[in-house]
Protein backbone atom coordinates (compact mmCIF):
# COMPACT_ATOMS: atom_id res chain seq x y z
CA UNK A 1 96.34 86.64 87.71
CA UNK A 2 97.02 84.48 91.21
CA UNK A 3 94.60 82.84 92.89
CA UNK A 4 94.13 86.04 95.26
CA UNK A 5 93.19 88.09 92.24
CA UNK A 6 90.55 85.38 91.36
CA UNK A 7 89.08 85.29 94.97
CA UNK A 8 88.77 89.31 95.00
CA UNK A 9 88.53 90.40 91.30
CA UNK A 10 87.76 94.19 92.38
CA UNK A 11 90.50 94.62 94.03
CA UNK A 12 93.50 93.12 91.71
CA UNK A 13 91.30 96.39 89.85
CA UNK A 14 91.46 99.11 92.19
CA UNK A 15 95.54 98.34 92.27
CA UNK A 16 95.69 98.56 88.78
CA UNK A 17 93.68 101.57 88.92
CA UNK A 18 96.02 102.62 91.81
CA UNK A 19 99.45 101.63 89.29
CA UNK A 20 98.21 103.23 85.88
CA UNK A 21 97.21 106.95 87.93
CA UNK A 22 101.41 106.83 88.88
CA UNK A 23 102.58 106.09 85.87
CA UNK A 24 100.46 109.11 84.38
CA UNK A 25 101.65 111.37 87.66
CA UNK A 26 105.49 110.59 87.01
CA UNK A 27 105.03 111.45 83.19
CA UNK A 28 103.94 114.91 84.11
CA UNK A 29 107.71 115.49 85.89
CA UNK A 30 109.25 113.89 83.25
CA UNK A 31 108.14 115.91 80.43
CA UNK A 32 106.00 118.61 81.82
CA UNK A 33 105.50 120.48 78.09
CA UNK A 34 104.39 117.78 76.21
CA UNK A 35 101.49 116.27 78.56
CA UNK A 36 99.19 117.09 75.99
CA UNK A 37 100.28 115.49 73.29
CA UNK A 38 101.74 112.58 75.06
CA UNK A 39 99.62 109.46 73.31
CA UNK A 40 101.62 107.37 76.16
CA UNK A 41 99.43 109.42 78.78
CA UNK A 42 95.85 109.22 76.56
CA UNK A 43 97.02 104.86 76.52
CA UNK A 44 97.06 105.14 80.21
CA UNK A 45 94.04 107.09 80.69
CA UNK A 46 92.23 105.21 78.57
CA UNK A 47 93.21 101.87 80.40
CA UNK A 48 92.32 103.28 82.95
CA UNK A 49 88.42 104.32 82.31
CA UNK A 50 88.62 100.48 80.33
CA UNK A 51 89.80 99.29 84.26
CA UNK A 52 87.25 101.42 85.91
CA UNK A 53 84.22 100.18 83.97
CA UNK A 54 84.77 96.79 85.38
CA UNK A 55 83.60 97.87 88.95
CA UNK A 56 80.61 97.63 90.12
CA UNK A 57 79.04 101.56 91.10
CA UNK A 58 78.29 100.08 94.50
CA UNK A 59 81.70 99.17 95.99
CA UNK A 60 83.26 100.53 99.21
CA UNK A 61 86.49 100.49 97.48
CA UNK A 62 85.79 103.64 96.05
CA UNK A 63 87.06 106.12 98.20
CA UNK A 64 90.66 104.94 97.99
CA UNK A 65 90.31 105.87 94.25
CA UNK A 66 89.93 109.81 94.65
CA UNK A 67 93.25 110.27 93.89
CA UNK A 68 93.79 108.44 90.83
CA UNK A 69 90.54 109.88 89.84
CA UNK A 70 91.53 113.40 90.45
CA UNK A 71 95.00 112.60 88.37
CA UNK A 72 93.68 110.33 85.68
CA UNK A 73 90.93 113.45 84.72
CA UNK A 74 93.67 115.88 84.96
CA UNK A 75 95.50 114.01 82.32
CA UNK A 76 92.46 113.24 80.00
CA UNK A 77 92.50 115.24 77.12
CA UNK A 78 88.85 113.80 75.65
CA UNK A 79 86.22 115.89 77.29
CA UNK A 80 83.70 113.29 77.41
CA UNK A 81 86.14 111.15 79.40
């Protein structure tokens, strides 16, 4: 973490919100078939929910993450996430 990502914590987390919902898009391409079982997709997601519970509910930051939402929950394959 720079100094940048110390100053502005939240937002060194939307990025890596932002990064981990691409790398579960491109796996989709890659190997369409096996999205389901792919435990590198359920690490991802799950990073991703472990990123997400770090922000605070109350940030205007949220409506840049609709799309990595909307990708992440495709991807999950745990209802309750």
């Amino acid at each position: 973490m720079d100094k940048t990502d110390l100053q502005h914590p939240h937002d060194a987390i939307v990025s890596n919100l932002s990064g981990l919902s691409c790398r579960i898009y491109i796996r989709k391409p890659l190997a369409p078939s096996r999205l389901d079982g792919d435990s590198t997709v359920q690490t991802l997601v799950e990073d991703f929910i472990d990123n997400l519970q770090q922000l605070s509910s109350n940030l205007p930051s949220h409506n840049i993450l609709s799309w990595p939402l909307v990708v992440t929950g495709y991807a999950a394959r745990n209802p309750a996430r």
